[in-house]
Structures are given as structure tokens and as C-alpha cells.
Protein backbone atom coordinates (compact mmCIF):
# COMPACT_ATOMS: atom_id res chain seq x y z
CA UNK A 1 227.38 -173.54 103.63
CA UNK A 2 225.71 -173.54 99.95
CA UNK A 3 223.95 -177.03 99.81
CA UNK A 4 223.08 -178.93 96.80
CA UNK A 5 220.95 -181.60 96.25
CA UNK A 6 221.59 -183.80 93.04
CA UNK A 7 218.55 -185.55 91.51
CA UNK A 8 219.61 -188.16 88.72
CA UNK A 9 218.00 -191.27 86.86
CA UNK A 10 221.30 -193.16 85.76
CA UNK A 11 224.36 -194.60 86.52
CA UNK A 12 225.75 -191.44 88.34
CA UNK A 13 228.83 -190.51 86.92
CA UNK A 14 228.14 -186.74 86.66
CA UNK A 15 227.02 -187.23 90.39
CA UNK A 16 230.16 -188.69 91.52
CA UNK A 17 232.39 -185.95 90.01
CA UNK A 18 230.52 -183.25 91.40
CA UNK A 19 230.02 -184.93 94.49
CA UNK A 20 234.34 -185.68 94.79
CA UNK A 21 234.34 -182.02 93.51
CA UNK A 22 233.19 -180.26 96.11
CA UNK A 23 233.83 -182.61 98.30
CA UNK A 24 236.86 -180.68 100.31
CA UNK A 25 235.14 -177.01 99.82
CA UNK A 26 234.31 -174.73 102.89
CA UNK A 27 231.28 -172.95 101.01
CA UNK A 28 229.49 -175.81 99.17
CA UNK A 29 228.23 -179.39 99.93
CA UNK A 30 226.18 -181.71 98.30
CA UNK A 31 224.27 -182.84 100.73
CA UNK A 32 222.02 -185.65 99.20
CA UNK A 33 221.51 -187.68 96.31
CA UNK A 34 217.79 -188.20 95.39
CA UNK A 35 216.98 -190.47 92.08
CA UNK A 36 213.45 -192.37 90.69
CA UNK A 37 214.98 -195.09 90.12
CA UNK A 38 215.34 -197.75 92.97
CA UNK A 39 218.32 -199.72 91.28
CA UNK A 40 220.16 -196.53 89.71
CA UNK A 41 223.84 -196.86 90.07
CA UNK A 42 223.82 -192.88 91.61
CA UNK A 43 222.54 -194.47 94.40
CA UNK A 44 225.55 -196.69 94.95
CA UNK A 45 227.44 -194.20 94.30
CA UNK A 46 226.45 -191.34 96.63
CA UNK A 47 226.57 -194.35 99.51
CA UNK A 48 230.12 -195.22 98.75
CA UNK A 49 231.02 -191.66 99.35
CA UNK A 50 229.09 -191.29 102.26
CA UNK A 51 226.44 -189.30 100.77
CA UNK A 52 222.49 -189.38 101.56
CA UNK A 53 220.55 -190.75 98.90
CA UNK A 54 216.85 -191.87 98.58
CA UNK A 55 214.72 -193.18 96.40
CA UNK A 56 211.90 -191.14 95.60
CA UNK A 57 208.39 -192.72 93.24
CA UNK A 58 206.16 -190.56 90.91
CA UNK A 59 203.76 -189.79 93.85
CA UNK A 60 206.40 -188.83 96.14
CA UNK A 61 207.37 -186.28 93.29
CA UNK A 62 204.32 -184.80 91.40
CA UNK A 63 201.26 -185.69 94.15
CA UNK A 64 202.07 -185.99 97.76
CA UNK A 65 204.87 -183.20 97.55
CA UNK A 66 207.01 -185.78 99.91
CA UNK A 67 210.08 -184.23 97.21
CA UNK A 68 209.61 -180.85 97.45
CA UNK A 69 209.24 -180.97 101.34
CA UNK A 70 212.84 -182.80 101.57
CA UNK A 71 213.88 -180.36 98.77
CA UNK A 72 213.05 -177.20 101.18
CA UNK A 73 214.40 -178.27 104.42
CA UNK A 74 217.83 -179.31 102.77
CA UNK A 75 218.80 -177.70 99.27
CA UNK A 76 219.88 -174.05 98.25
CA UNK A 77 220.31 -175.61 95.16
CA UNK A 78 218.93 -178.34 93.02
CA UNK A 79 221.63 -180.17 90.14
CA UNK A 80 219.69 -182.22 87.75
CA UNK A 81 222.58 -184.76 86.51
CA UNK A 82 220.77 -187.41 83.72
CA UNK A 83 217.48 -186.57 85.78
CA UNK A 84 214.95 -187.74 83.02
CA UNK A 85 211.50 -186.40 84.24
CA UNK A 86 210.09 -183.38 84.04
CA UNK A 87 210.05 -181.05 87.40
CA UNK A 88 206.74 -180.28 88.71
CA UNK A 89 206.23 -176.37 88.76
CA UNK A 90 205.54 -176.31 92.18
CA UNK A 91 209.39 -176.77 92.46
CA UNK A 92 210.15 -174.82 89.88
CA UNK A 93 208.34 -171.81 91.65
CA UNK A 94 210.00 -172.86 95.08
CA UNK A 95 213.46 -172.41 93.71
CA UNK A 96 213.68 -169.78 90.74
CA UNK A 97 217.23 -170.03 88.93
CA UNK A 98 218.17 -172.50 91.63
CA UNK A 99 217.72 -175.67 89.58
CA UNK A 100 220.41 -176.44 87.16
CA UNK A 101 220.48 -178.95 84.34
CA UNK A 102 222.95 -180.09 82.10
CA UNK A 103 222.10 -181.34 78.35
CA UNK A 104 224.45 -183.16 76.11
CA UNK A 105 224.12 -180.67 73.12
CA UNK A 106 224.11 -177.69 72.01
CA UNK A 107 220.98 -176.26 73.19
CA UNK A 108 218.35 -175.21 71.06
CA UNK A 109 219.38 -178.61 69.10
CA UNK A 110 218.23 -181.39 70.23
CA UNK A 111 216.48 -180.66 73.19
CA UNK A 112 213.30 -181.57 74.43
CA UNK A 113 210.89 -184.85 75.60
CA UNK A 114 212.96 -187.78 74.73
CA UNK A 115 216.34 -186.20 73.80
CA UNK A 116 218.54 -187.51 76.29
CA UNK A 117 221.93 -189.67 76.82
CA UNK A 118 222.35 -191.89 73.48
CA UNK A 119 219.09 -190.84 71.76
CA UNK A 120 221.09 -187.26 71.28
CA UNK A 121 224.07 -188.63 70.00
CA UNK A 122 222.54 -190.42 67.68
CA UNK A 123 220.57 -187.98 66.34
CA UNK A 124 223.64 -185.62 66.12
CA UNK A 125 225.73 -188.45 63.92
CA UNK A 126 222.35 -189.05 61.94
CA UNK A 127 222.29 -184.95 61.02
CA UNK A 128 225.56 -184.98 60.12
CA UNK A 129 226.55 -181.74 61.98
CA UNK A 130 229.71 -180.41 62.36
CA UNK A 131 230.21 -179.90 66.00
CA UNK A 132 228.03 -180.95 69.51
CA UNK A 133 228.92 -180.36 73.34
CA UNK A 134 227.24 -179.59 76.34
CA UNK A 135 224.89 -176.88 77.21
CA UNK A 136 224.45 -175.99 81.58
CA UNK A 137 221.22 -174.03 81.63
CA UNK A 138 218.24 -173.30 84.75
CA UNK A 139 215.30 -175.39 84.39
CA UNK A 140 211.91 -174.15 83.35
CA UNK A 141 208.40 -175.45 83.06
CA UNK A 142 209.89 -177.11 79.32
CA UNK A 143 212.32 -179.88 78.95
CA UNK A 144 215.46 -178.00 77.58
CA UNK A 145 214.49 -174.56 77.50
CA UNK A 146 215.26 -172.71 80.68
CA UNK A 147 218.05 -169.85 80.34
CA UNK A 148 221.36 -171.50 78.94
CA UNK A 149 224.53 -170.32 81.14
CA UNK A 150 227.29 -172.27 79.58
CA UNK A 151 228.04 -174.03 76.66
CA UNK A 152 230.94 -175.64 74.98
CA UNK A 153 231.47 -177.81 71.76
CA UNK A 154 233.78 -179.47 69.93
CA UNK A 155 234.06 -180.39 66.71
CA UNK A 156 232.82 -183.71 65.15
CA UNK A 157 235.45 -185.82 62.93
CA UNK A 158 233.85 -187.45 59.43
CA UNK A 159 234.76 -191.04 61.03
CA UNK A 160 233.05 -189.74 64.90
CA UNK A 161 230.80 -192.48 65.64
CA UNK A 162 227.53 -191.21 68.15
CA UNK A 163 229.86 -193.69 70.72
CA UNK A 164 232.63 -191.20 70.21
CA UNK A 165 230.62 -188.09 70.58
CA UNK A 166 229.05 -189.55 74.08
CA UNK A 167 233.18 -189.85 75.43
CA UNK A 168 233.85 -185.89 74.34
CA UNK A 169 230.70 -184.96 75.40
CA UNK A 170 231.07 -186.89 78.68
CA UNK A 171 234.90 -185.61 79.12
CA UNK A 172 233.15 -181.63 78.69
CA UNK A 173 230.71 -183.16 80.95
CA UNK A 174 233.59 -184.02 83.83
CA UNK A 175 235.74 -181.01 83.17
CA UNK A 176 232.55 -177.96 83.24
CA UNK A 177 229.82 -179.17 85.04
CA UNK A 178 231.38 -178.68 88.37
CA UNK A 179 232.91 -175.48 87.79
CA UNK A 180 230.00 -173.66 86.32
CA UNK A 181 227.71 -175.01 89.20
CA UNK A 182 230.54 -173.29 91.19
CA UNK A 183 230.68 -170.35 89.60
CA UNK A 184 226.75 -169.79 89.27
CA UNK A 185 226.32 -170.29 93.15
CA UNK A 186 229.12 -168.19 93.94
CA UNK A 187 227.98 -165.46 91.79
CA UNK A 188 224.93 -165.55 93.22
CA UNK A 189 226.00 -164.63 96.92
């Protein structure tokens, strides 16, 4: 059994579908939740479907290496889902291509320190630009720039508000995430 370990800052929803997702599978499990923020909604979440979860502090992640201890004994893989801080290298180097991360545009664009959830949406309306989506791609030592594997857009309407490009990115969100985390693992034996 392939297990996954999904770190996330936010309310979860990403979580919860791949959670429910592979949920019934005989070759992949997510086997704990793990989020840096004591009252994040993922944490609800992963205990109303009977799913580990922990709260983990900045120490716990970047000093006393409390993180990457649980990550060793319990992950294969790591799923960033709305995870908002950058991972320390000494995870990074303790599970090459194994962390995955999905970003809610089209990667190179609006990427990086601070581009996240509504902030990208935003900045997409603001632009002007034709289309968005959702890029799936392996962490690196940069916000945003490790290897992409997937993406997918869709085009933006003249009357698309940055609320309506969060619902079709979220709805590419539901629909890919899960299958491409899939796909990657099972491709990779």
C-alpha cells in the first residue's frame, strides 16, 4: 500500500476529495492529514472521515525535524493541498519527486511567495488574460517552480469575475487532482 500524507493550511476541500478518492482503493491510502494551522477546517475534516491529523508549529517543521520524522515513518508520498509555507530542503532531499503540489494557475504565471488562493485570481482578472487553470507539479527548493506534470485551463469570459475563476479553477481542482496524484504514483511503481 502507496501511502500519502496531505499537508494543507485551509479549509480542506482538496483534502477531502482526495481523501473520499482513494478512499476504497487497494494500492493507495492517505494515511494522515498534517496542517500549521491549529483551527484549519482540514483538520475537521480528515477527523470526520476517520483520518489522522495533527497539528504541527514552525519548530516542529523547520527546527526540531518533529515533521520530517512523522513524514519518514508514514508517507511514500507527500500532497501539498493549499499548504502555504515553504518546505524545508531537508524534506525536499528526503523525498525527491515524491512531494506534489497543486497551484491555481497556469504555472510560470503567477507563481511564487504570496500567490496563492484569491490573491491569484485576482491578479489573473486584474491582467486581463484570456484563460487560467490549474497546474500539478513536484515541489522544489522555490515556491512554484518544481517540474510541472499536469496542467489544464479554461477559458476566461469578459464578464468572469476573480469569484468565478476560483469555482472553475476549484471544479479542475476536484475533477484532476486526484487522478494525476494517481497516475504519478502508479507510474512510478
Amino acid at each position: 500500500m502507496i501511502r500519502i500524507i496531505i499537508l494543507a493550511s485551509g479549509s480542506g476541500t482538496n483534502a477531502e476529495n482526495i481523501i473520499k478518492y482513494f478512499k476504497g482503493s487497494n494500492l493507495i491510502s492517505v494515511v494522515q492529514v498534517l496542517s500549521n494551522k491549529k483551527d484549519a477546517k482540514v483538520l475537521e475534516r480528515a477527523k470526520r472521515l476517520k483520518v489522522s491529523n495533527m497539528y504541527f508549529n514552525k519548530s516542529d517543521f523547520v527546527a526540531s525535524g518533529k515533521v520530517l520524522e512523522i513524514l519518514k515513518e508514514k508517507a511514500d508520498y507527500i500532497i501539498l493541498a493549499g499548504f502555504l509555507w515553504k518546505i524545508p530542503s531537508n524534506i525536499i532531499e528526503a523525498f525527491p519527486n515524491k512531494i506534489i503540489n497543486i497551484h491555481p494557475a497556469l504555472l510560470p504565471k503567477y507563481g511564487g511567495k504570496g500567490m496563492y488562493g484569491m490573491h491569484v485570481h485576482d491578479a489573473v482578472i486584474k491582467n486581463n488574460e484570456k484563460e487560467s487553470g490549474i497546474t500539478i507539479h513536484y515541489v522544489n527548493e522555490n515556491y512554484d517552480e518544481g517540474a510541472i506534470i499536469f496542467q489544464k485551463s479554461f477559458k476566461i469570459m469578459p464578464t468572469d469575475t476573480a469569484d468565478d475563476v476560483a469555482q472553475k479553477v476549484h471544479e479542475l481542482e476536484y475533477e484532476f487532482f486526484p487522478k494525476i496524484i494517481e497516475k504519478v504514483i502508479l507510474d512510478n511503481g
